[in-house]
Protein backbone atom coordinates (compact mmCIF):
# COMPACT_ATOMS: atom_id res chain seq x y z
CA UNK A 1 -24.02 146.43 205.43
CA UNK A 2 -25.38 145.61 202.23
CA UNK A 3 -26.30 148.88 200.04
CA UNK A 4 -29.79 149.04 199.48
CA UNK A 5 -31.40 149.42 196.01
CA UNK A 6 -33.26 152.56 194.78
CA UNK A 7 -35.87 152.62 191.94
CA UNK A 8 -36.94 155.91 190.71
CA UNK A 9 -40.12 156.41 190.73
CA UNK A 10 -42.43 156.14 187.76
CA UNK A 11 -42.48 158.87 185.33
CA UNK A 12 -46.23 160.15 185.25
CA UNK A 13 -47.95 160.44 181.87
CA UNK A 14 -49.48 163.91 182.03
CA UNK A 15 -53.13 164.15 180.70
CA UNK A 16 -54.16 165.79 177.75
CA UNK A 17 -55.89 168.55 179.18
CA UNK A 18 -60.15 168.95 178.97
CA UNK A 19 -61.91 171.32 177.24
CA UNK A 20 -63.02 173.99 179.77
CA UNK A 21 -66.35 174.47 180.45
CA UNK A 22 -66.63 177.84 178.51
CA UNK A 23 -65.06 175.92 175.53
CA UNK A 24 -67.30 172.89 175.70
CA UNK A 25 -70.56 175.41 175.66
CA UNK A 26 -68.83 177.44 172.80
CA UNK A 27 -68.74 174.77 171.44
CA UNK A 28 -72.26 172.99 171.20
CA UNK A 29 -73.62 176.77 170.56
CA UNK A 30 -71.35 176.42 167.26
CA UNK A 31 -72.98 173.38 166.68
CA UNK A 32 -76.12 174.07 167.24
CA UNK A 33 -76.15 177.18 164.98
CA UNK A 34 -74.37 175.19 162.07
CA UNK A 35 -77.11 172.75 162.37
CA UNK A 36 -79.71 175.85 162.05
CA UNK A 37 -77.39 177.49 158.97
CA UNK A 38 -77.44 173.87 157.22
CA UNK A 39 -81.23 173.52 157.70
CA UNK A 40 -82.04 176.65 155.95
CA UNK A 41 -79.10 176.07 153.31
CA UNK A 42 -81.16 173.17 152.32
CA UNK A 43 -84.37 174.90 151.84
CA UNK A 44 -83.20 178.38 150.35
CA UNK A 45 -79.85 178.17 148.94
CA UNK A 46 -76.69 179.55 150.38
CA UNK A 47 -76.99 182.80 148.43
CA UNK A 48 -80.63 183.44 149.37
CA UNK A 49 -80.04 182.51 153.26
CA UNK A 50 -78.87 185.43 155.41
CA UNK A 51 -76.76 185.61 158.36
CA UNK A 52 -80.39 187.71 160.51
CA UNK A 53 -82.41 184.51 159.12
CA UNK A 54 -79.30 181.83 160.23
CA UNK A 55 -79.48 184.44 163.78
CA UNK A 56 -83.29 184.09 164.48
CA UNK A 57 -83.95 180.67 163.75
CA UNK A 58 -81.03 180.16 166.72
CA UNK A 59 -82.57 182.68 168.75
CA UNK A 60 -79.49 184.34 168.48
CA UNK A 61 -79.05 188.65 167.96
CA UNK A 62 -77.00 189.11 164.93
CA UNK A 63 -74.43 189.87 167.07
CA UNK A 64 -74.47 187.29 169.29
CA UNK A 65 -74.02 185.22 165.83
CA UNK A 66 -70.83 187.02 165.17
CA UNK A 67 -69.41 185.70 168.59
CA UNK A 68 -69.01 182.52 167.02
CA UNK A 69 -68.79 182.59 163.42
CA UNK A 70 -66.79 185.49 161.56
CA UNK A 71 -68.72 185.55 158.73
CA UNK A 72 -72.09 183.43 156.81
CA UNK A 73 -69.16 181.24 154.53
CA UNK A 74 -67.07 180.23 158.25
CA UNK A 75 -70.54 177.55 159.05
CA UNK A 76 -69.57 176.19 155.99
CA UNK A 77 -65.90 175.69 156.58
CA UNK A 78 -65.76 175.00 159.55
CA UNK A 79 -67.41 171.69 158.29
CA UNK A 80 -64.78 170.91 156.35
CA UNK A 81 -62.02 172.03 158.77
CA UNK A 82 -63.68 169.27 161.29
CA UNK A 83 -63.61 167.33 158.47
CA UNK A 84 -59.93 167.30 158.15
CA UNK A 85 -59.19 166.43 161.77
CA UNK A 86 -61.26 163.44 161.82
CA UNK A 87 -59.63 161.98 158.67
CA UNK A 88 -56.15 162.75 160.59
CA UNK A 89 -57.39 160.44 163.43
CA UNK A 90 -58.72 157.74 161.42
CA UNK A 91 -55.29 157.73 159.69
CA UNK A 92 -53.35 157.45 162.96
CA UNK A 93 -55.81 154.70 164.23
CA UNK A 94 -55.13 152.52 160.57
CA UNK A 95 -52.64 149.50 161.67
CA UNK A 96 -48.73 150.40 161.83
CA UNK A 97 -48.02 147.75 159.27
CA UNK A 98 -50.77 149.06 156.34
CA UNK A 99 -49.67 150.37 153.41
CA UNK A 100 -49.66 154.47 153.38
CA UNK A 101 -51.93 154.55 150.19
CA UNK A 102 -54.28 151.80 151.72
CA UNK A 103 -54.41 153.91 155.46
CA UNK A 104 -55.50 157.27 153.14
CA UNK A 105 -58.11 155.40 151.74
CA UNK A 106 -59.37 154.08 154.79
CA UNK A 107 -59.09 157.15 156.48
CA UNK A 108 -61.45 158.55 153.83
CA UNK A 109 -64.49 156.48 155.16
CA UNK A 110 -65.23 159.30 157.54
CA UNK A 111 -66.33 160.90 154.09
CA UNK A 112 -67.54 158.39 152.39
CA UNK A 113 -69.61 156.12 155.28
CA UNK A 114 -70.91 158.95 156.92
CA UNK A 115 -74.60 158.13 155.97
CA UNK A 116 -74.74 155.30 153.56
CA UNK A 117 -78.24 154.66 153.57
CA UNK A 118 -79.08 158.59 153.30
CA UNK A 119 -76.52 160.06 151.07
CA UNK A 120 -78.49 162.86 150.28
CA UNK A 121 -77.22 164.78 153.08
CA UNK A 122 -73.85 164.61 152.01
CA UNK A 123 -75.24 165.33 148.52
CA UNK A 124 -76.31 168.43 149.21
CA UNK A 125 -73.31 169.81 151.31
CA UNK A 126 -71.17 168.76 148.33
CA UNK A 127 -73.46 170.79 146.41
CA UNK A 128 -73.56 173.55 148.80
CA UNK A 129 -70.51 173.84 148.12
CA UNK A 130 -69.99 173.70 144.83
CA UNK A 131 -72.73 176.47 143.98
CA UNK A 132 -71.41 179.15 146.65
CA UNK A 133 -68.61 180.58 143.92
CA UNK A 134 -67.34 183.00 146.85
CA UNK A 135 -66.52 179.27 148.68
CA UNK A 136 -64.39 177.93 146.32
CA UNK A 137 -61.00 179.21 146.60
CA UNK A 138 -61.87 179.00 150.47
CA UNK A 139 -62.66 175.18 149.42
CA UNK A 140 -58.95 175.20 147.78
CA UNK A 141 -57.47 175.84 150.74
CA UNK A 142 -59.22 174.12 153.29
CA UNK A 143 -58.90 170.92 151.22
CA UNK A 144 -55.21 171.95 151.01
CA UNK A 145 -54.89 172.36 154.70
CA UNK A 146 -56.05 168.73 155.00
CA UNK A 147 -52.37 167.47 153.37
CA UNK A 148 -50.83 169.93 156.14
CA UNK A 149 -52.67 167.63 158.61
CA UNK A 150 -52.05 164.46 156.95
CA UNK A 151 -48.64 164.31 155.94
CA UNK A 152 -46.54 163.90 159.53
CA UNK A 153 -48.43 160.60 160.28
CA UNK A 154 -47.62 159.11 156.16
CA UNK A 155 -44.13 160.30 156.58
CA UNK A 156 -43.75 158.72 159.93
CA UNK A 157 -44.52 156.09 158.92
CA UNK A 158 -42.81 156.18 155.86
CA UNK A 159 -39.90 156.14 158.29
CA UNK A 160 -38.88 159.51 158.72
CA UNK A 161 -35.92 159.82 156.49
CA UNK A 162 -35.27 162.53 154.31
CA UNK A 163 -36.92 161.37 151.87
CA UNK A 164 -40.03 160.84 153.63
CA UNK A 165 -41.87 164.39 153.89
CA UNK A 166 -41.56 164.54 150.35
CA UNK A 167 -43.11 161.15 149.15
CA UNK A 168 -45.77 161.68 151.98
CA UNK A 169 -46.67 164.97 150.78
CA UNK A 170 -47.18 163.34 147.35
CA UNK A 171 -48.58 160.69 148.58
CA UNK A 172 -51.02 162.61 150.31
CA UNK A 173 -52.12 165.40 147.43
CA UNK A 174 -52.39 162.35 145.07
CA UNK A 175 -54.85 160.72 147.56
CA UNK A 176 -56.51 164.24 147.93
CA UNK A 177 -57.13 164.42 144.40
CA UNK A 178 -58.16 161.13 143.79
CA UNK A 179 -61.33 162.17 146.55
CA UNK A 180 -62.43 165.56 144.68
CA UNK A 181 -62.35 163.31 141.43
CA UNK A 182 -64.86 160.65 143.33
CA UNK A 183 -66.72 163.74 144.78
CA UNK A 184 -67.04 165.14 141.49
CA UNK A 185 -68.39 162.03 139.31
CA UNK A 186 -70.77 161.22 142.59
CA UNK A 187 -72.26 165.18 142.44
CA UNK A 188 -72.75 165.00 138.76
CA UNK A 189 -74.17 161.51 138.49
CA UNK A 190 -76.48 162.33 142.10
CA UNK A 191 -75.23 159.97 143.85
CA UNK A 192 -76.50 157.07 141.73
CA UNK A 193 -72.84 155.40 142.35
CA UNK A 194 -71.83 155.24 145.92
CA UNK A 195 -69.39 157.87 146.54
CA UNK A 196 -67.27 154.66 148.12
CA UNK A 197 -66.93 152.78 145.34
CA UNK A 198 -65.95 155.79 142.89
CA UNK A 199 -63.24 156.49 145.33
CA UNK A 200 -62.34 152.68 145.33
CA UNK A 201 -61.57 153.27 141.44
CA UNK A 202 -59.99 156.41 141.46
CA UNK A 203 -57.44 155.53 144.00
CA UNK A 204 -56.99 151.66 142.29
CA UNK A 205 -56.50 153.63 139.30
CA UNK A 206 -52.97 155.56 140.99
CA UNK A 207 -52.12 152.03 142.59
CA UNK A 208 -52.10 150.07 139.45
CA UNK A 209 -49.71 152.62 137.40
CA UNK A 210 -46.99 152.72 140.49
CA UNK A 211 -47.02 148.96 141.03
């Protein structure tokens, strides 16, 4: 009697697990208060905007506002912490076959598209953050934590040899730089050049001295 055949069953792929439904709700309330914090940003300043004004215009107690933000300068970098997480996935969508340099710069179109027709949005939270001194070094770091986030994708797909974390983390601060450089020239000139196009240069700039 012939032996019969056995086929293991198919391996399932787990799902990512979903945001709870206290998480989603934290969530939009973060949201929705940034959007409130922004608004009044706009219209009085960082400095000049308190965290009672940011509270009330929420309907929020002051500490109810503390529930989700630890302090006035998290709104503001949160932003850019979202920021960085979105550039991640745009990197990991680019094609397999693009060059690193060319995936960075398309990744950076979360930045630099976000509101073509209006930039003055973007504008402002640029210069948001420029004027708040107590921001800055935050800034530093956040900006910093973005090559954290960035560099496992470059160096995979730089390969992964030993080499590889090294050029992708240079790879990545050089492309880093390159955007404050195009966010700096856009701020100063008020956005006269499309923030897009300055990047284009700065980043061409890098390209043509390593080809």
């Amino acid at each position: 009697m012939a032996e019969t055949s056995k086929t293991s069953p198919a391996r399932a792929t787990p799902r990512p697990a979903q945001p709870s439904l206290r998480e989603r709700t934290r969530a939009a309330m973060r949201a929705e208060v940034s959007d409130v914090a922004f608004r009044l940003f706009a219209q009085q300043g960082y400095d000049n905007t308190t965290v009672e004004q940011i509270a009330a215009e929420a309907g929020l107690s002051r500490t109810t506002f503390f529930r989700y933000f630890g302090t006035k300068e998290e709104v503001v970098l949160g932003k850019l912490g979202e920021v960085g997480h979105q550039i991640a996935a745009a990197l990991t969508a680019r094609p397999a076959h693009e060059r690193p340099w060319d995936s960075l710069r398309r990744a950076f179109d979360v930045i630099t598209q976000t509101d073509p027709d209006q930039p003055e949005q973007t504008l402002n939270f640029i210069r948001l953050l420029n004027d708040a001194c107590a921001l800055m070094t935050h800034q530093w770091q956040r900006t910093q934590g973005w090559q954290s986030i960035l560099v496992p994708e470059i160096s995979h797909r730089l390969g992964n040899d030993p080499a590889s974390e090294l050029r992708a983390r240079a790879l990545a601060a050089s492309a880093i730089a390159c955007l404050n450089a195009a966010i700096d020239t856009w701020t100063i000139s008020d956005g006269k050049t499309p923030l897009s196009a300055l990047l284009d240069q700065a980043m061409s700039t890098l390209s043509e001295l390593t080809a």
